[in-house]
PDB file of N, CA and C in Angstrom:
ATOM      1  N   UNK A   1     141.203  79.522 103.963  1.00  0.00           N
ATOM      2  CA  UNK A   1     140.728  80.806 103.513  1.00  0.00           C
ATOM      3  C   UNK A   1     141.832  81.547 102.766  1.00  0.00           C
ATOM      4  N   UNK A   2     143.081  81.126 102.972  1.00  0.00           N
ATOM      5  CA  UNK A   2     143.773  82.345 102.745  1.00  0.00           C
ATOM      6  C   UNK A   2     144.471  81.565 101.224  1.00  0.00           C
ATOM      7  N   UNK A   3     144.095  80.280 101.082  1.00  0.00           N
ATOM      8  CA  UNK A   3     144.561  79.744  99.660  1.00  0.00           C
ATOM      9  C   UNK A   3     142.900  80.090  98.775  1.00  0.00           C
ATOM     10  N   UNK A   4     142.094  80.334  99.132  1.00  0.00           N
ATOM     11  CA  UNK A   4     140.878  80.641  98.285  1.00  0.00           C
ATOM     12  C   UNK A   4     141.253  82.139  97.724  1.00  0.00           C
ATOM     13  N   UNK A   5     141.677  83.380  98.988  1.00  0.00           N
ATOM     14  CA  UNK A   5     142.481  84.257  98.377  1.00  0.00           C
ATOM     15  C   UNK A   5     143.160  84.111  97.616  1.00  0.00           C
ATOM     16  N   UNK A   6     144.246  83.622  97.355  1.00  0.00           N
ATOM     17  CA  UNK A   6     145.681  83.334  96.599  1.00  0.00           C
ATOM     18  C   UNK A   6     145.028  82.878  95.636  1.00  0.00           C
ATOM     19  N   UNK A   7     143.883  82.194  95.005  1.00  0.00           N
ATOM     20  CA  UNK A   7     143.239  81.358  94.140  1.00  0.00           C
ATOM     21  C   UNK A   7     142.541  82.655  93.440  1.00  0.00           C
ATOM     22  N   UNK A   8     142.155  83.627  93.814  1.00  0.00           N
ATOM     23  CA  UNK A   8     141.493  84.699  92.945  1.00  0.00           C
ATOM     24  C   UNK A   8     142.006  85.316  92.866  1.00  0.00           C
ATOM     25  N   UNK A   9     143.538  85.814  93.410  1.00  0.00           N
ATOM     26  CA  UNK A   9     144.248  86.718  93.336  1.00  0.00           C
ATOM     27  C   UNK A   9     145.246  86.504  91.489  1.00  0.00           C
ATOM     28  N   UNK A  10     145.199  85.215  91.900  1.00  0.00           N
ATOM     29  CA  UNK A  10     145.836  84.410  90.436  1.00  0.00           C
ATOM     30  C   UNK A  10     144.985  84.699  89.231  1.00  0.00           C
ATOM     31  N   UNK A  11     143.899  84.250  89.616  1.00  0.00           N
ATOM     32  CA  UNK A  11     142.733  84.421  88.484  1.00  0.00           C
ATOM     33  C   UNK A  11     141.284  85.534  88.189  1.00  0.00           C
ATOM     34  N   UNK A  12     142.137  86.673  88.042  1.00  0.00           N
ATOM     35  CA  UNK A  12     141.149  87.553  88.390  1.00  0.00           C
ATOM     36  C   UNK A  12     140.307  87.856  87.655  1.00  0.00           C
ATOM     37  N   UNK A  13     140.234  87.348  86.548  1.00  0.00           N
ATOM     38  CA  UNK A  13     139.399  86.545  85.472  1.00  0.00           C
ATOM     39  C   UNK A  13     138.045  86.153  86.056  1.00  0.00           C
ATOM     40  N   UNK A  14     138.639  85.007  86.530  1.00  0.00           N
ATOM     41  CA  UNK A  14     137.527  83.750  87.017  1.00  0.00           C
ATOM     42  C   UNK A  14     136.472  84.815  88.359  1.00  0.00           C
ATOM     43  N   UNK A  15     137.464  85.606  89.047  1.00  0.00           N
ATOM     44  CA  UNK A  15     137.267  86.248  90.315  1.00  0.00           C
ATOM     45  C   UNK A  15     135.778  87.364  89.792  1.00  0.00           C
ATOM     46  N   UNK A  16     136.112  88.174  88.591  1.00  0.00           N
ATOM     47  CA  UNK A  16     135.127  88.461  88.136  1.00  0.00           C
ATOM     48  C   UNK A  16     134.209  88.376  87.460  1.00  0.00           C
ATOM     49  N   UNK A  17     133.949  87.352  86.994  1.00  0.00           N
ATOM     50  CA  UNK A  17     133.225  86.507  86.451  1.00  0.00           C
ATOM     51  C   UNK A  17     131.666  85.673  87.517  1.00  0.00           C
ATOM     52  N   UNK A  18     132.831  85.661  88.648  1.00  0.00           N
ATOM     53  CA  UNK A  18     131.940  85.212  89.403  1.00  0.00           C
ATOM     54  C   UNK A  18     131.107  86.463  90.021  1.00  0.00           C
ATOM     55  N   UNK A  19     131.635  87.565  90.590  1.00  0.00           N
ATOM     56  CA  UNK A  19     130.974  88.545  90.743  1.00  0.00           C
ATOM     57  C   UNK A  19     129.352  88.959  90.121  1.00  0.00           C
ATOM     58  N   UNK A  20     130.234  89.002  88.710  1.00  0.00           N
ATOM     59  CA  UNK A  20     128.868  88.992  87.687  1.00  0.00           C
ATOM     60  C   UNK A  20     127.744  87.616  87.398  1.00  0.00           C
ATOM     61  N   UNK A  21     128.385  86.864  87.965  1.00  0.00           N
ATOM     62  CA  UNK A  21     127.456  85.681  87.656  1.00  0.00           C
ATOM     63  C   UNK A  21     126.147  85.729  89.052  1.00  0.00           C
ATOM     64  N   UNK A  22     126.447  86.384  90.532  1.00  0.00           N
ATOM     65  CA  UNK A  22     126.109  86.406  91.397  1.00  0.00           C
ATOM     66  C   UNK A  22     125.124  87.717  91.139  1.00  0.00           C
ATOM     67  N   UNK A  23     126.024  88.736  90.996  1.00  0.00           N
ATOM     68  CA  UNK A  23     124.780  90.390  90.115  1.00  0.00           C
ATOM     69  C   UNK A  23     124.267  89.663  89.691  1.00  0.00           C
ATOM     70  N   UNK A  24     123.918  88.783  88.397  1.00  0.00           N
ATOM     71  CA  UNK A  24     123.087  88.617  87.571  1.00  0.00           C
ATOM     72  C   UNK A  24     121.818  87.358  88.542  1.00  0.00           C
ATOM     73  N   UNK A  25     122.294  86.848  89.223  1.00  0.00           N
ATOM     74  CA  UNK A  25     121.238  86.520  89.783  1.00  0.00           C
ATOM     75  C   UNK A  25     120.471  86.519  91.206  1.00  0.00           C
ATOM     76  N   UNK A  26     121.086  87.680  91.783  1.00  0.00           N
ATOM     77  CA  UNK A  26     120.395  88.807  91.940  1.00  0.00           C
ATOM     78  C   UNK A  26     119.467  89.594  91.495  1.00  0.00           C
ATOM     79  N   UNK A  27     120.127  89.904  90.690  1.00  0.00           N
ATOM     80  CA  UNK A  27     118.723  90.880  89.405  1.00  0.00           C
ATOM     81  C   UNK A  27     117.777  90.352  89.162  1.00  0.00           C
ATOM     82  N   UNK A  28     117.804  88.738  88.363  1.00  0.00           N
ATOM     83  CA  UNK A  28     116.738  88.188  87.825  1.00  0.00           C
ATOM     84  C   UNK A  28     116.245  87.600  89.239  1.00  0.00           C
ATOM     85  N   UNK A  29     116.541  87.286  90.248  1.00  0.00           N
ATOM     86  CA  UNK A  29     115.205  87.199  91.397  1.00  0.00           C
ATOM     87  C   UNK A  29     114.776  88.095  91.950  1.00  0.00           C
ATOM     88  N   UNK A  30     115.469  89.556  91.797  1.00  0.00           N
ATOM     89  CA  UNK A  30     114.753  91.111  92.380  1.00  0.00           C
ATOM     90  C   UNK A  30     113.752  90.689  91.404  1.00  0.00           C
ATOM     91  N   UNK A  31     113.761  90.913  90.079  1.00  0.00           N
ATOM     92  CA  UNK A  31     112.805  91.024  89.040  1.00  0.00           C
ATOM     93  C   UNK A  31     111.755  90.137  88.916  1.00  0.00           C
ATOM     94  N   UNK A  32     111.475  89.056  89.686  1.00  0.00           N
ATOM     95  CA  UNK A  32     111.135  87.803  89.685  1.00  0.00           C
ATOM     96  C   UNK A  32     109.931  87.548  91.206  1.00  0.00           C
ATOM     97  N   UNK A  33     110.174  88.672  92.060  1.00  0.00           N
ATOM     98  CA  UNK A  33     110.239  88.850  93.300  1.00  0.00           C
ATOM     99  C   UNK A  33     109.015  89.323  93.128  1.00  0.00           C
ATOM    100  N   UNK A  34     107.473  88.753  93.765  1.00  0.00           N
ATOM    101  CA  UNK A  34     106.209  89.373  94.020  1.00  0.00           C
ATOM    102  C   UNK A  34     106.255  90.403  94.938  1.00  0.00           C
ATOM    103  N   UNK A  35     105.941  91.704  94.474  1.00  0.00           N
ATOM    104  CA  UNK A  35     106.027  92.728  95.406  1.00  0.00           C
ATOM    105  C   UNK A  35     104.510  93.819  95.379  1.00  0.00           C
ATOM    106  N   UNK A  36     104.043  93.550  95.958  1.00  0.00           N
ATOM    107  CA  UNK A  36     102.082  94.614  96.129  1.00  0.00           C
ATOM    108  C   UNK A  36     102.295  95.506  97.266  1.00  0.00           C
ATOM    109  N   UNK A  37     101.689  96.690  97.856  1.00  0.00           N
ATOM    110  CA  UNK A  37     101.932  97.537  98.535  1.00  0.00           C
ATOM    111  C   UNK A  37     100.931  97.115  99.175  1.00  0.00           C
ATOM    112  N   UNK A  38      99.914  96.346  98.956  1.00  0.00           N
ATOM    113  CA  UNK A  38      99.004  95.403 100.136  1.00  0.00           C
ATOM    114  C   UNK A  38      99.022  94.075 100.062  1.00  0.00           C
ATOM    115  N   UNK A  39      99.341  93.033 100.856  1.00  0.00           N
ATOM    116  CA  UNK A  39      99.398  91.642 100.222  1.00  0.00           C
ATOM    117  C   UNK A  39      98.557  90.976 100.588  1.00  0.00           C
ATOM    118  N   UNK A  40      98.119  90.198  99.539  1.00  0.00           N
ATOM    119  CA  UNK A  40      96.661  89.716 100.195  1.00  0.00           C
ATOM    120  C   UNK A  40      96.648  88.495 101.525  1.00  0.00           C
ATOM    121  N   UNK A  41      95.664  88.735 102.013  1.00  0.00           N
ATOM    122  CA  UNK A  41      95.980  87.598 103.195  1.00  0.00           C
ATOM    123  C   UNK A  41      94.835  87.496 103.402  1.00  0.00           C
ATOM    124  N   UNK A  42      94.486  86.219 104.361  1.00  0.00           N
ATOM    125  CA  UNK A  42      93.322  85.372 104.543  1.00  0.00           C
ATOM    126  C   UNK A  42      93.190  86.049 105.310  1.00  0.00           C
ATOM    127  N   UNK A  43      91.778  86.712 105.631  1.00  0.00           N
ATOM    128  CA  UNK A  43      91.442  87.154 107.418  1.00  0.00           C
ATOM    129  C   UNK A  43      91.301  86.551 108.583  1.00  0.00           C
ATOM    130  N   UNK A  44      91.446  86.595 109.616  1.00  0.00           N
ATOM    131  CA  UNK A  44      91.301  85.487 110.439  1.00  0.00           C
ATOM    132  C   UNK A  44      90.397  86.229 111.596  1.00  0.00           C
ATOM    133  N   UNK A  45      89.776  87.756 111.556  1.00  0.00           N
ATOM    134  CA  UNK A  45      88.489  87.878 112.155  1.00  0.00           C
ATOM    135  C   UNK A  45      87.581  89.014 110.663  1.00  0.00           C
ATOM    136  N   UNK A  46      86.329  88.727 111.427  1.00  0.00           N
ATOM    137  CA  UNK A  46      85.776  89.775 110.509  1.00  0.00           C
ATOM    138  C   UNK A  46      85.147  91.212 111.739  1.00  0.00           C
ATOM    139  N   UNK A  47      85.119  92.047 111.163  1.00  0.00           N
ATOM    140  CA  UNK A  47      84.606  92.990 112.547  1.00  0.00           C
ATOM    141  C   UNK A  47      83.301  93.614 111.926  1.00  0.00           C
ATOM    142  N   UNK A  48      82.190  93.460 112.515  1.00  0.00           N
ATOM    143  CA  UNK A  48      81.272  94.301 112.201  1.00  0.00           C
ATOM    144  C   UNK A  48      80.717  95.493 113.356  1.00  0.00           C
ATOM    145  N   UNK A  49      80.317  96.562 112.904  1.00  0.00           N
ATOM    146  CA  UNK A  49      80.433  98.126 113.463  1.00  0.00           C
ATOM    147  C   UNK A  49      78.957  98.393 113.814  1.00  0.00           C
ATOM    148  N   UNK A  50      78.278  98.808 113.996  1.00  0.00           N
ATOM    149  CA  UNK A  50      76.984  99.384 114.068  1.00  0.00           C
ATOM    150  C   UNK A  50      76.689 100.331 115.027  1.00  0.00           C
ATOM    151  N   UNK A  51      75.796 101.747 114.106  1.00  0.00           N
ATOM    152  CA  UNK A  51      75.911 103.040 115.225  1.00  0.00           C
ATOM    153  C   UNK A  51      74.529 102.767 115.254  1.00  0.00           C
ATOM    154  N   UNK A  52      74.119 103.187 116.361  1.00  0.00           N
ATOM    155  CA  UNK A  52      72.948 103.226 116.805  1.00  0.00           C
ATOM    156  C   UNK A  52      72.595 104.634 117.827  1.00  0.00           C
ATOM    157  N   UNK A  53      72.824 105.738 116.992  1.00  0.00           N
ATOM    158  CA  UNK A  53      72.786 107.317 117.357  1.00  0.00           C
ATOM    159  C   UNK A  53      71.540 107.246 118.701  1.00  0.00           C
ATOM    160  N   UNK A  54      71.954 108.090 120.100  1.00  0.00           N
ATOM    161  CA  UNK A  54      71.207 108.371 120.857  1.00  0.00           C
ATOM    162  C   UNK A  54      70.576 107.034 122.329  1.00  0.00           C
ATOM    163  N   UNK A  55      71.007 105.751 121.752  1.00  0.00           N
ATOM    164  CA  UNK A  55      70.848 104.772 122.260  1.00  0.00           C
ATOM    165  C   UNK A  55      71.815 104.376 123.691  1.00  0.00           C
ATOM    166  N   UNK A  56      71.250 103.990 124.197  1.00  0.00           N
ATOM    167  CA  UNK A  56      71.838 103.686 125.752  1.00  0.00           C
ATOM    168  C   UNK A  56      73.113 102.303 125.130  1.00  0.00           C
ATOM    169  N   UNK A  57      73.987 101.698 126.203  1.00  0.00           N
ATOM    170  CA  UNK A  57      74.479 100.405 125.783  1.00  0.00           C
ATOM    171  C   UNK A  57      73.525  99.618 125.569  1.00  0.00           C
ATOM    172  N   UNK A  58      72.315  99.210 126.508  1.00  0.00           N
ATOM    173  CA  UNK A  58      71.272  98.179 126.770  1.00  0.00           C
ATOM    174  C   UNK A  58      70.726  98.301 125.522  1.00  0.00           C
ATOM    175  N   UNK A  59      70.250  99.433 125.145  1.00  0.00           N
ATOM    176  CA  UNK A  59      69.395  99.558 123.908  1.00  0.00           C
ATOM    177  C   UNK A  59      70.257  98.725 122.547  1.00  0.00           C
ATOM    178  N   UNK A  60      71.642  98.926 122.432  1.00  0.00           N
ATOM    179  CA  UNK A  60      72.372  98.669 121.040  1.00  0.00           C
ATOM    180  C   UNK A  60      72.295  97.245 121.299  1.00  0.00           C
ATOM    181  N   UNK A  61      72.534  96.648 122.753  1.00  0.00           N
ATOM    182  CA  UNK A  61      72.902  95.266 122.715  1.00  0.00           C
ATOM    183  C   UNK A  61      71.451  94.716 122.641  1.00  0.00           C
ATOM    184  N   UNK A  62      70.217  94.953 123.272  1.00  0.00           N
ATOM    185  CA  UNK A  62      69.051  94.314 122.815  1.00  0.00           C
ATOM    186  C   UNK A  62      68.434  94.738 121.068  1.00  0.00           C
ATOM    187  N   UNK A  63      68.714  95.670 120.182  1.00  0.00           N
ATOM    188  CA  UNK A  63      68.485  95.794 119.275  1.00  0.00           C
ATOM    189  C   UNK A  63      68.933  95.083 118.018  1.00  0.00           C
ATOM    190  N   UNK A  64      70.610  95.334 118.072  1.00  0.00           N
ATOM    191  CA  UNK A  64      71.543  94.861 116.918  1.00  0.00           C
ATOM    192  C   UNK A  64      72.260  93.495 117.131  1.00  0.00           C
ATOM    193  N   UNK A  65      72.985  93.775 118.347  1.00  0.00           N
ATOM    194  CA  UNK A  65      74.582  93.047 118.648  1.00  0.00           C
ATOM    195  C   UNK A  65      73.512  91.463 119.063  1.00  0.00           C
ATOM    196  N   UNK A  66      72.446  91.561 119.578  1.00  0.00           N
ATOM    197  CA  UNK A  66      72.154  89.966 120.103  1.00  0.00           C
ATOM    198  C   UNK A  66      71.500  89.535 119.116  1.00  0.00           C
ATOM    199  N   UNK A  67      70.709  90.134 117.848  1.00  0.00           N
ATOM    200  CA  UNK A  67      70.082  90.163 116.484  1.00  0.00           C
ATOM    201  C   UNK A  67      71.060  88.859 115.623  1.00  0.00           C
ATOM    202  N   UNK A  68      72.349  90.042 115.816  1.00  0.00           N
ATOM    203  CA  UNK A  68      73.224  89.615 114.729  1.00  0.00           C
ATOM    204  C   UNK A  68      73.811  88.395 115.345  1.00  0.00           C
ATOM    205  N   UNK A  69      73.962  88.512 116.421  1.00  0.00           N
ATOM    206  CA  UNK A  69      74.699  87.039 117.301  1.00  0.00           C
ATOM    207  C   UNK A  69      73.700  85.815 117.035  1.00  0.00           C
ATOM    208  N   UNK A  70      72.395  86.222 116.604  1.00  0.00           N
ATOM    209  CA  UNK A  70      71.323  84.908 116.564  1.00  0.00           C
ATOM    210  C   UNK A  70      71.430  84.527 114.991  1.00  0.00           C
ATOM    211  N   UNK A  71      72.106  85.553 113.999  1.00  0.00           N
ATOM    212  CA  UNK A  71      71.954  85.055 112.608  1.00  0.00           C
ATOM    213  C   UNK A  71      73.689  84.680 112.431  1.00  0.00           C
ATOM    214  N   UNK A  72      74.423  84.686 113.476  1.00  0.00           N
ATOM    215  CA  UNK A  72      75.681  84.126 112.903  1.00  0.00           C
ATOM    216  C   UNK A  72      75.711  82.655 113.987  1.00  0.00           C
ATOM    217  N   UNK A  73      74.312  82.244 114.349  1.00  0.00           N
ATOM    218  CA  UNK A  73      75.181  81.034 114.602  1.00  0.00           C
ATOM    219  C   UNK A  73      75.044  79.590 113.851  1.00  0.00           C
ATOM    220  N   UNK A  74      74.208  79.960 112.525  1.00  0.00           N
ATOM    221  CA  UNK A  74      74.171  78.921 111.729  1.00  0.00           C
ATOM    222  C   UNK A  74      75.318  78.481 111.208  1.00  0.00           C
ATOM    223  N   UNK A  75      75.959  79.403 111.008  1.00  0.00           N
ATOM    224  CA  UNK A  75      77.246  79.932 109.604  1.00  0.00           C
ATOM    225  C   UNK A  75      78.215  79.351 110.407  1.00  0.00           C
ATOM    226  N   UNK A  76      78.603  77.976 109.178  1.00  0.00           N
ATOM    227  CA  UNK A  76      80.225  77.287 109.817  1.00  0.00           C
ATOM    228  C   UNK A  76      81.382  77.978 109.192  1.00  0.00           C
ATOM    229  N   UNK A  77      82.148  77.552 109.827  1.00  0.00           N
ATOM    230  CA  UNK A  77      83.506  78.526 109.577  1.00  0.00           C
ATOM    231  C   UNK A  77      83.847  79.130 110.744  1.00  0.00           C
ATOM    232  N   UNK A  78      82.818  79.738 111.666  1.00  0.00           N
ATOM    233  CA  UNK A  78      83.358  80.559 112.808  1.00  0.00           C
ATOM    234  C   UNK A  78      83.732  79.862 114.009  1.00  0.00           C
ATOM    235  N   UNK A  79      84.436  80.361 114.517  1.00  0.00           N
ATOM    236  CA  UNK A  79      85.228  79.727 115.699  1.00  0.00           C
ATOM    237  C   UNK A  79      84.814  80.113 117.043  1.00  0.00           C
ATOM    238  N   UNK A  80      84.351  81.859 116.939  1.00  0.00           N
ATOM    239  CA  UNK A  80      84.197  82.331 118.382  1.00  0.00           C
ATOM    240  C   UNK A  80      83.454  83.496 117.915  1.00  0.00           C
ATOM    241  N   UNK A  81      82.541  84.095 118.610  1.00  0.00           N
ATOM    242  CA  UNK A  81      81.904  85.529 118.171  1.00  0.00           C
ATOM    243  C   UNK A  81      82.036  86.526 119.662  1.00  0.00           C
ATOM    244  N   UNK A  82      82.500  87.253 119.383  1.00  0.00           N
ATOM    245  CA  UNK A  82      83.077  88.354 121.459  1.00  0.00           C
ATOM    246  C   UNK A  82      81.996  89.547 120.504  1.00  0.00           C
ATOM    247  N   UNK A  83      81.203  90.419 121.220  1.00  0.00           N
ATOM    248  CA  UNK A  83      80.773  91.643 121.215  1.00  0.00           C
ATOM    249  C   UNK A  83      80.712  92.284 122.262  1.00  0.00           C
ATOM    250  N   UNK A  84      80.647  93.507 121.917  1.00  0.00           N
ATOM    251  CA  UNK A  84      80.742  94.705 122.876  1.00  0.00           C
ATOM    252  C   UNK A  84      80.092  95.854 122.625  1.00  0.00           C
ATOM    253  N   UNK A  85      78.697  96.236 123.850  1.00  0.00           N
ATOM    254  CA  UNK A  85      78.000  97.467 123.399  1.00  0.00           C
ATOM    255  C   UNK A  85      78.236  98.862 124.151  1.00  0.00           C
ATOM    256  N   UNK A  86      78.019  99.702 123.580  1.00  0.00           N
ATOM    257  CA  UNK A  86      78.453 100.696 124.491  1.00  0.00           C
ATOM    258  C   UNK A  86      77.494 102.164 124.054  1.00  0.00           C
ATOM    259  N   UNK A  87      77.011 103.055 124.524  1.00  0.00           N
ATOM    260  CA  UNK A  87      76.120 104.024 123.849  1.00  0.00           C
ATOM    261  C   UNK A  87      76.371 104.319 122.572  1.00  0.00           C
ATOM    262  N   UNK A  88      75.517 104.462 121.625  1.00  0.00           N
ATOM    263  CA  UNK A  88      75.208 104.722 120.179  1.00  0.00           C
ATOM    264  C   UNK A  88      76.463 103.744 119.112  1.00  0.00           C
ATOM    265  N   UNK A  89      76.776 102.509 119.890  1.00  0.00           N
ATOM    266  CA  UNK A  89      77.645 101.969 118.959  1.00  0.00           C
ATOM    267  C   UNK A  89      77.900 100.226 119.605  1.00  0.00           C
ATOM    268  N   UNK A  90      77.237  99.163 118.614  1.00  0.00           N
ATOM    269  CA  UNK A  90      78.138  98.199 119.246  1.00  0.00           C
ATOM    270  C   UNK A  90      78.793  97.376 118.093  1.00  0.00           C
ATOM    271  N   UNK A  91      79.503  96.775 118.646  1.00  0.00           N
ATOM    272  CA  UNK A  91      81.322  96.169 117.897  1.00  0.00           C
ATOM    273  C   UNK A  91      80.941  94.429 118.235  1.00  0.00           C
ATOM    274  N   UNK A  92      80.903  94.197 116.794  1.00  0.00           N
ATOM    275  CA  UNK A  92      81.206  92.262 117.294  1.00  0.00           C
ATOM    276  C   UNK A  92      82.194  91.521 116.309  1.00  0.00           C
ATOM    277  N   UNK A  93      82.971  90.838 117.083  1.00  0.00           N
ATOM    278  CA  UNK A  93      84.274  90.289 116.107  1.00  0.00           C
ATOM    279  C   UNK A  93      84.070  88.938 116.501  1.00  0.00           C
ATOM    280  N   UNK A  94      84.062  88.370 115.038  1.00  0.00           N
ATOM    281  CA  UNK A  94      84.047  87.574 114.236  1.00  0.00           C
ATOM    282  C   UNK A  94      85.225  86.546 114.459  1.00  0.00           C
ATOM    283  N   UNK A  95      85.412  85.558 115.140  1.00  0.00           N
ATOM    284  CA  UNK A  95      86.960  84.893 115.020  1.00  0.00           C
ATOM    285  C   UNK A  95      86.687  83.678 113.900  1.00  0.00           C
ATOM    286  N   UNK A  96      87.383  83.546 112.913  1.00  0.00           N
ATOM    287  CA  UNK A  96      87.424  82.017 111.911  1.00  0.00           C
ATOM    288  C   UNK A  96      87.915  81.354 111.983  1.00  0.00           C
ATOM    289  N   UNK A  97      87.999  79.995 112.034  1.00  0.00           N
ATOM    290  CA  UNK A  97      89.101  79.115 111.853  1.00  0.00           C
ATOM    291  C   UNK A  97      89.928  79.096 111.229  1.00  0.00           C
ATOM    292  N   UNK A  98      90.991  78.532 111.013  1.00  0.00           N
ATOM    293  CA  UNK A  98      92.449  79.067 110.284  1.00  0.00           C
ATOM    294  C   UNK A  98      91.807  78.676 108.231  1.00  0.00           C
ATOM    295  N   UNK A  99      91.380  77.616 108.278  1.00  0.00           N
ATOM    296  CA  UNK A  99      91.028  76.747 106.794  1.00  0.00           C
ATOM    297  C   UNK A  99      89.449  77.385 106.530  1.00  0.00           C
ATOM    298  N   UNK A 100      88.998  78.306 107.438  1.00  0.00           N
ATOM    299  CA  UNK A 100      87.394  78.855 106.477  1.00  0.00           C
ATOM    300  C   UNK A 100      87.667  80.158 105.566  1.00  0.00           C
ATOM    301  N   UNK A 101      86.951  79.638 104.755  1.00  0.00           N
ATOM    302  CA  UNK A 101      86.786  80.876 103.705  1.00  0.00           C
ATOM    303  C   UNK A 101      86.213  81.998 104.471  1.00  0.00           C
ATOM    304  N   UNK A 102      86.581  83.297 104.169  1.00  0.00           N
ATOM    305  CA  UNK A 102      86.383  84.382 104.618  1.00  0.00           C
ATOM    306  C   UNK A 102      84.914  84.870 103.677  1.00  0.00           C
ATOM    307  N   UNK A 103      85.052  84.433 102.467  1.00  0.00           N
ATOM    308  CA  UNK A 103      84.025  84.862 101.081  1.00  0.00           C
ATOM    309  C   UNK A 103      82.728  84.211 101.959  1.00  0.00           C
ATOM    310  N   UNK A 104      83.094  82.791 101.879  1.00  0.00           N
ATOM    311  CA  UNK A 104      81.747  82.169 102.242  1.00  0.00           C
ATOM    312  C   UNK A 104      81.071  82.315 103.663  1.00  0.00           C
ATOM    313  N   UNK A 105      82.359  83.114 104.637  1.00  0.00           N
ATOM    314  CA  UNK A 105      81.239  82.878 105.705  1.00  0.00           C
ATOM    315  C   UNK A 105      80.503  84.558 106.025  1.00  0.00           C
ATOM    316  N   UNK A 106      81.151  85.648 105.089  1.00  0.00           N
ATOM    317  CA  UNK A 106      80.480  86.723 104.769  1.00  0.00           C
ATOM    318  C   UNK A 106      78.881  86.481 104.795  1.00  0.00           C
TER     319      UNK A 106
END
């Protein structure tokens, strides 16, 4: 280490040169660098919501949540379907396999 010193101390030339050769590529991979303030990513659940104003739990889960559980079980791609009803609202998430399209199993 201490002859790599002595080696730029000699050549302070070369010493800055390299500096700038390192800035400069820096810069051109900052500049180069994909940067989005949202990045896109594959989903890996989908969540669907449904209010059902005035309704008991029993009512949302015999109306919507077991409806929708009977039209998602054709659709490949999914891995697991969990719901949950609760007065004037039930919640069912969607789990996908890591390789299904999110588009197609919409």
């Amino acid at each position: 280490m201490k002859r790599l010193i002595q080696f730029f101390v000699k050549h302070a030339i070369l010493a800055n040169l390299l500096m700038l050769l390192i800035i400069g590529t820096g810069l051109m991979a900052l500049y180069n660098l994909p940067s989005t303030l949202f990045p896109k990513q594959d989903p890996d659940f989908i969540a669907i919501q449904s209010a059902y104003p005035g309704a008991s739990a029993r009512e949302v889960e015999e109306g919507i949540v077991l409806k929708v559980e009977e039209n998602l079980k054709g659709i490949t791609g999914i891995k697991q379907v969990r719901s949950e009803s609760a007065e004037n609202m039930g919640t069912i998430m969607v789990e996908l396999y890591p390789n299904a399209d999110a588009q197609k199993v919409h």
